[in-house]
N, C-alpha and C. Protein backbone atom coordinates (compact mmCIF):
# COMPACT_ATOMS: atom_id res chain seq x y z
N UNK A 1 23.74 -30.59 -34.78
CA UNK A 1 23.21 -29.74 -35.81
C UNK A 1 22.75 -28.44 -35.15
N UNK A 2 22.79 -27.17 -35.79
CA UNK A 2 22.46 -25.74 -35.51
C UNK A 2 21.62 -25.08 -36.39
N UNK A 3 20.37 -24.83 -35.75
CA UNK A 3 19.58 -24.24 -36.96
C UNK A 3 19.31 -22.49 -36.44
N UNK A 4 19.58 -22.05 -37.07
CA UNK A 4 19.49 -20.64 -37.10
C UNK A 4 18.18 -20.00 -37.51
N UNK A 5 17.33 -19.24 -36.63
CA UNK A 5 16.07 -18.86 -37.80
C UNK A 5 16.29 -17.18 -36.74
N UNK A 6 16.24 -16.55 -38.06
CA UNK A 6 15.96 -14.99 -38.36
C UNK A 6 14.59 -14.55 -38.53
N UNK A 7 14.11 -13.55 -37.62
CA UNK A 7 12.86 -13.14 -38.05
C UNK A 7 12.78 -11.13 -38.10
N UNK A 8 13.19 -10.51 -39.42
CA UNK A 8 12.76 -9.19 -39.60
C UNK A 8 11.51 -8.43 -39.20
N UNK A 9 11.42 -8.19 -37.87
CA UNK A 9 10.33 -7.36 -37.32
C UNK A 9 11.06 -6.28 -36.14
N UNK A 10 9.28 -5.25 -36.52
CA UNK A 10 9.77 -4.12 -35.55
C UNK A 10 8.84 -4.59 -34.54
N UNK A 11 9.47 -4.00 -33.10
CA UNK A 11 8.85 -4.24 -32.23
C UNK A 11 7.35 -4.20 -31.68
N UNK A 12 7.08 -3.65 -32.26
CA UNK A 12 5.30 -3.58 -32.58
C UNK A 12 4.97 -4.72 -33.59
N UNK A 13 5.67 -5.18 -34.44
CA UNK A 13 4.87 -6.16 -35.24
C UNK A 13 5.81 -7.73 -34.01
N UNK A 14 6.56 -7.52 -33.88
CA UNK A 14 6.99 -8.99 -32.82
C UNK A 14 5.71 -9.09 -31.39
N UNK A 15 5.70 -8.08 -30.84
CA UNK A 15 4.59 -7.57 -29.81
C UNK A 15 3.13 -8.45 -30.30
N UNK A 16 2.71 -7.64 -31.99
CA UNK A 16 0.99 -8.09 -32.03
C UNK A 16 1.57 -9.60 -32.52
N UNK A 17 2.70 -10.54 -32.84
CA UNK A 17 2.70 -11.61 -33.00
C UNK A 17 2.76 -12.43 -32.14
N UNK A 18 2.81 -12.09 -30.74
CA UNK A 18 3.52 -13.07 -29.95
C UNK A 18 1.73 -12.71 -28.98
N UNK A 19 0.76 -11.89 -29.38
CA UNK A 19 -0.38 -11.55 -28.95
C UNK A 19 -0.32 -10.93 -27.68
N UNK A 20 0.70 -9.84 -26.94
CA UNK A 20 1.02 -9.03 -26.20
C UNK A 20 0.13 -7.86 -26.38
N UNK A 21 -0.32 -7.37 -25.20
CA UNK A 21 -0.99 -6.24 -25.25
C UNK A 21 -0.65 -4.79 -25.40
N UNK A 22 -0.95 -3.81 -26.03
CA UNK A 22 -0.56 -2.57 -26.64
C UNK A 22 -0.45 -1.80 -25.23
N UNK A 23 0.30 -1.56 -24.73
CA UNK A 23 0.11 -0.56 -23.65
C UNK A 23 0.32 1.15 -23.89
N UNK A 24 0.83 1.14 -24.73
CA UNK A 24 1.54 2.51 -25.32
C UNK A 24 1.35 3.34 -24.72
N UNK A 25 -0.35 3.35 -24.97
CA UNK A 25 -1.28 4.74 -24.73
C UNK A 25 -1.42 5.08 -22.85
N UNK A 26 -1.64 3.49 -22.41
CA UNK A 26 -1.49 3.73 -20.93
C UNK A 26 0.21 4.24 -20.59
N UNK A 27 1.08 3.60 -20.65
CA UNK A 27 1.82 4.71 -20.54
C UNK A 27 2.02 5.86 -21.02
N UNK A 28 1.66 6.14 -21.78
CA UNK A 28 2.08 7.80 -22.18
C UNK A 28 1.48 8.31 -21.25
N UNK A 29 -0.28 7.91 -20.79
CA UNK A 29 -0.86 8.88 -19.75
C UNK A 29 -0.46 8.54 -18.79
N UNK A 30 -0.13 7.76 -18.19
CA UNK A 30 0.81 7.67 -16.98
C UNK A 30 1.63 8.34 -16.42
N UNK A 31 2.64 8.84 -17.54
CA UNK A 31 3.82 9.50 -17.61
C UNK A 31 3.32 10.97 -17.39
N UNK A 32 2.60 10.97 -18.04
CA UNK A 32 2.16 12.98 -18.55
C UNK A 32 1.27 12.94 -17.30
N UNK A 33 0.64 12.15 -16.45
CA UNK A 33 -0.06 12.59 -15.15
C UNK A 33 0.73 12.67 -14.24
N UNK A 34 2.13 11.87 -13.94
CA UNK A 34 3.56 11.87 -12.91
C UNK A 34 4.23 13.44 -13.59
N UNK A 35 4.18 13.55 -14.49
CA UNK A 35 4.54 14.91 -15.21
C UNK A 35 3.69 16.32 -14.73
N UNK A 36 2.59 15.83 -14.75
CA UNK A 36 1.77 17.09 -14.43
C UNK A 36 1.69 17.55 -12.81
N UNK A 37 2.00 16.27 -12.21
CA UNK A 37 1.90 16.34 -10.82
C UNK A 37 3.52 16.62 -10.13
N UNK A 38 4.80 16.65 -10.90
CA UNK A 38 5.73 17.11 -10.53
C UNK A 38 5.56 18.72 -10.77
N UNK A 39 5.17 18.97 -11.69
CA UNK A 39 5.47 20.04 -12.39
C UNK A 39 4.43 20.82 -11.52
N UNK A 40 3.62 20.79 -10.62
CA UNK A 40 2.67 21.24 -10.17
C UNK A 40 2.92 21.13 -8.41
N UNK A 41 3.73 20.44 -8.25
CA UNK A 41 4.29 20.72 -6.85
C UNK A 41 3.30 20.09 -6.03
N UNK A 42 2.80 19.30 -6.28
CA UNK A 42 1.62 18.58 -5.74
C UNK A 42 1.45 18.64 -4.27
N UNK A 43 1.09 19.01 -3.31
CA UNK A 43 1.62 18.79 -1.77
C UNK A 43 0.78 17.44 -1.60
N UNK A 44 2.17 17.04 -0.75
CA UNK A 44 2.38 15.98 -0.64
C UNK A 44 2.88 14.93 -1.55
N UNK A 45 3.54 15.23 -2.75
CA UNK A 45 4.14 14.56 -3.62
C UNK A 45 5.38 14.63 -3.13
N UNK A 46 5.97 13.27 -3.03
CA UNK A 46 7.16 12.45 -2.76
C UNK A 46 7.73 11.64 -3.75
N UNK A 47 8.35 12.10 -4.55
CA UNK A 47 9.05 10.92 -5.87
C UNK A 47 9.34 9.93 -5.32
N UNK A 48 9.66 9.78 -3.94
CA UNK A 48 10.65 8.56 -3.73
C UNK A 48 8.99 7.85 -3.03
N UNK A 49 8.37 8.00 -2.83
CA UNK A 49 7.08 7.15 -3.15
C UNK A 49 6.31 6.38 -4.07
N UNK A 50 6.65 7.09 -5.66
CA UNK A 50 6.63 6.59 -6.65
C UNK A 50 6.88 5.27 -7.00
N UNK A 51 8.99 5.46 -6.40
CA UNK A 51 9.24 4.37 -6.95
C UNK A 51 9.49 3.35 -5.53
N UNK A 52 8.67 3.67 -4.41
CA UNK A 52 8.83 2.67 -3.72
C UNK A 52 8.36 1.37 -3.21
N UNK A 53 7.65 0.98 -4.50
CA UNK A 53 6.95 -0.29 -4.74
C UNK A 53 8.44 -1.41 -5.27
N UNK A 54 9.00 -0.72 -6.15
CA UNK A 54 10.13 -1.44 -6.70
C UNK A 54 11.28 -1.42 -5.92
N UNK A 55 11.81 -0.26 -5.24
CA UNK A 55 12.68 -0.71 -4.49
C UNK A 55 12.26 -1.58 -3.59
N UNK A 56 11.23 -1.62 -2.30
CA UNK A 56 10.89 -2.50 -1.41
C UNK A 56 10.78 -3.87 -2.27
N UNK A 57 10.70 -4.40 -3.19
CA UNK A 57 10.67 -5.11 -3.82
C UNK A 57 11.93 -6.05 -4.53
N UNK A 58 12.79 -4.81 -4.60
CA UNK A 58 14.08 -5.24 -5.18
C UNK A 58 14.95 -5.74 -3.83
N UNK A 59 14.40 -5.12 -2.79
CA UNK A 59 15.10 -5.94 -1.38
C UNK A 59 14.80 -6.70 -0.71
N UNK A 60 13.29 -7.22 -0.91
CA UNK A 60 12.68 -8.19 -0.28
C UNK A 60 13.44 -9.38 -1.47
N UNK A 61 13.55 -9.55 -2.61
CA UNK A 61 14.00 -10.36 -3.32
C UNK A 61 15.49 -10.62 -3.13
N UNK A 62 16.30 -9.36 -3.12
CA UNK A 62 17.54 -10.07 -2.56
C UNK A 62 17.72 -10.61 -0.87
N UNK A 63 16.85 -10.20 0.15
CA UNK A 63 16.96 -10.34 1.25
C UNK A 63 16.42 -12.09 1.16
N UNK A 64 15.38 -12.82 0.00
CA UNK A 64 15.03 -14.01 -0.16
C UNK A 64 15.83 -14.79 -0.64
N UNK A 65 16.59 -14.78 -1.61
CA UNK A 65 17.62 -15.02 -2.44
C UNK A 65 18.98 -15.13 -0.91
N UNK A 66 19.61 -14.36 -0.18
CA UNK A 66 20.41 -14.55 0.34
C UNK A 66 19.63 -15.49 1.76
N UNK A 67 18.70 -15.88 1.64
CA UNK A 67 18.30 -16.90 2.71
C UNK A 67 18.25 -18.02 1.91
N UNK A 68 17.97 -18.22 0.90
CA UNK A 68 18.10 -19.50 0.58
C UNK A 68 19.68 -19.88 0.61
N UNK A 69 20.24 -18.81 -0.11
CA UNK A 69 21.69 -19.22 -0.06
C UNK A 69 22.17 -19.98 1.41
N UNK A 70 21.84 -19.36 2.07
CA UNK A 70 22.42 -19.77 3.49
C UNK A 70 21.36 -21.12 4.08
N UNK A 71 20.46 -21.29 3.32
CA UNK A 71 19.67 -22.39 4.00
C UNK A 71 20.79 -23.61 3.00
N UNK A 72 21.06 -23.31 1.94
CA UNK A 72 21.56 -23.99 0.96
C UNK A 72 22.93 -24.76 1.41
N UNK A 73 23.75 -23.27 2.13
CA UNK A 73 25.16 -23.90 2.62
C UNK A 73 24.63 -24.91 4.25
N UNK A 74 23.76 -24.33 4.94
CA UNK A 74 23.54 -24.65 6.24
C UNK A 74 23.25 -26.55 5.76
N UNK A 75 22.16 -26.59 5.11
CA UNK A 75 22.24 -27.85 4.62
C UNK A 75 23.76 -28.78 4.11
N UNK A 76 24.53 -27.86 3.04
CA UNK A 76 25.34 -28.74 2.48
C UNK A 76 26.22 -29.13 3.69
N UNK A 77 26.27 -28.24 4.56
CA UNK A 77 27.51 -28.54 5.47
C UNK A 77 27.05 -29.37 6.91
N UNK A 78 25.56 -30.11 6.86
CA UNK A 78 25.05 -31.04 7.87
C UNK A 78 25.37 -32.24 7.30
N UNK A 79 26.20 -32.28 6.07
CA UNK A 79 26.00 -33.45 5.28
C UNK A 79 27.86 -33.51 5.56
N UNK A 80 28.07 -35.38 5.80
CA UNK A 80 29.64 -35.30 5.95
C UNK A 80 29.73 -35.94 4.31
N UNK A 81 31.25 -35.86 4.19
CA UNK A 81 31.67 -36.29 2.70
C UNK A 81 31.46 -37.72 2.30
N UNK A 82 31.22 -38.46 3.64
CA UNK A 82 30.63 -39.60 3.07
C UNK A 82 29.38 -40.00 2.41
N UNK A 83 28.33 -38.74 3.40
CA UNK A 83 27.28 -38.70 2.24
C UNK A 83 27.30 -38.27 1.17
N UNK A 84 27.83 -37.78 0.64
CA UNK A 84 28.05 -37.38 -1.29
C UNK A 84 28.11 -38.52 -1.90
């Protein structure tokens, strides 16, 4: 059996239903202070500082991800076909 359920909401009313917090306002000022501080030549402003929480992040996760892989094969292949 397949039950299908539809629910008509905008993303602000799915958001206060699911009891998610409004961030809106913090980002907007977020944005308009990275805004004010490009636009202002900040010395010592480095964009690629910005976003380098997420990249270092996005490579520590694949650099984890490809060790398990290899802990994964290193294991399968200590094992002969009789153990399966």
């Amino acid at each position: 059996m397949k039950v299908n359920i539809e629910f008509d909401m905008t993303p602000e009313e799915f958001r206060k239903a699911m009891g998610l917090p409004d961030v809106e306002g913090f980002q907007d000022e977020l944005m308009q202070k990275i805004r004010q501080q490009m636009e202002a030549g900040v010395e010592g402003y480095d964009p690629l500082s910005l976003f380098k929480p997420f990249i270092t992040q996005g490579f520590d996760s694949l650099s984890n991800y490809q060790k398990l892989m290899m802990q994964v094969m290193a294991n399968y292949g200590q094992h002969s076909s009789s153990d399966l």
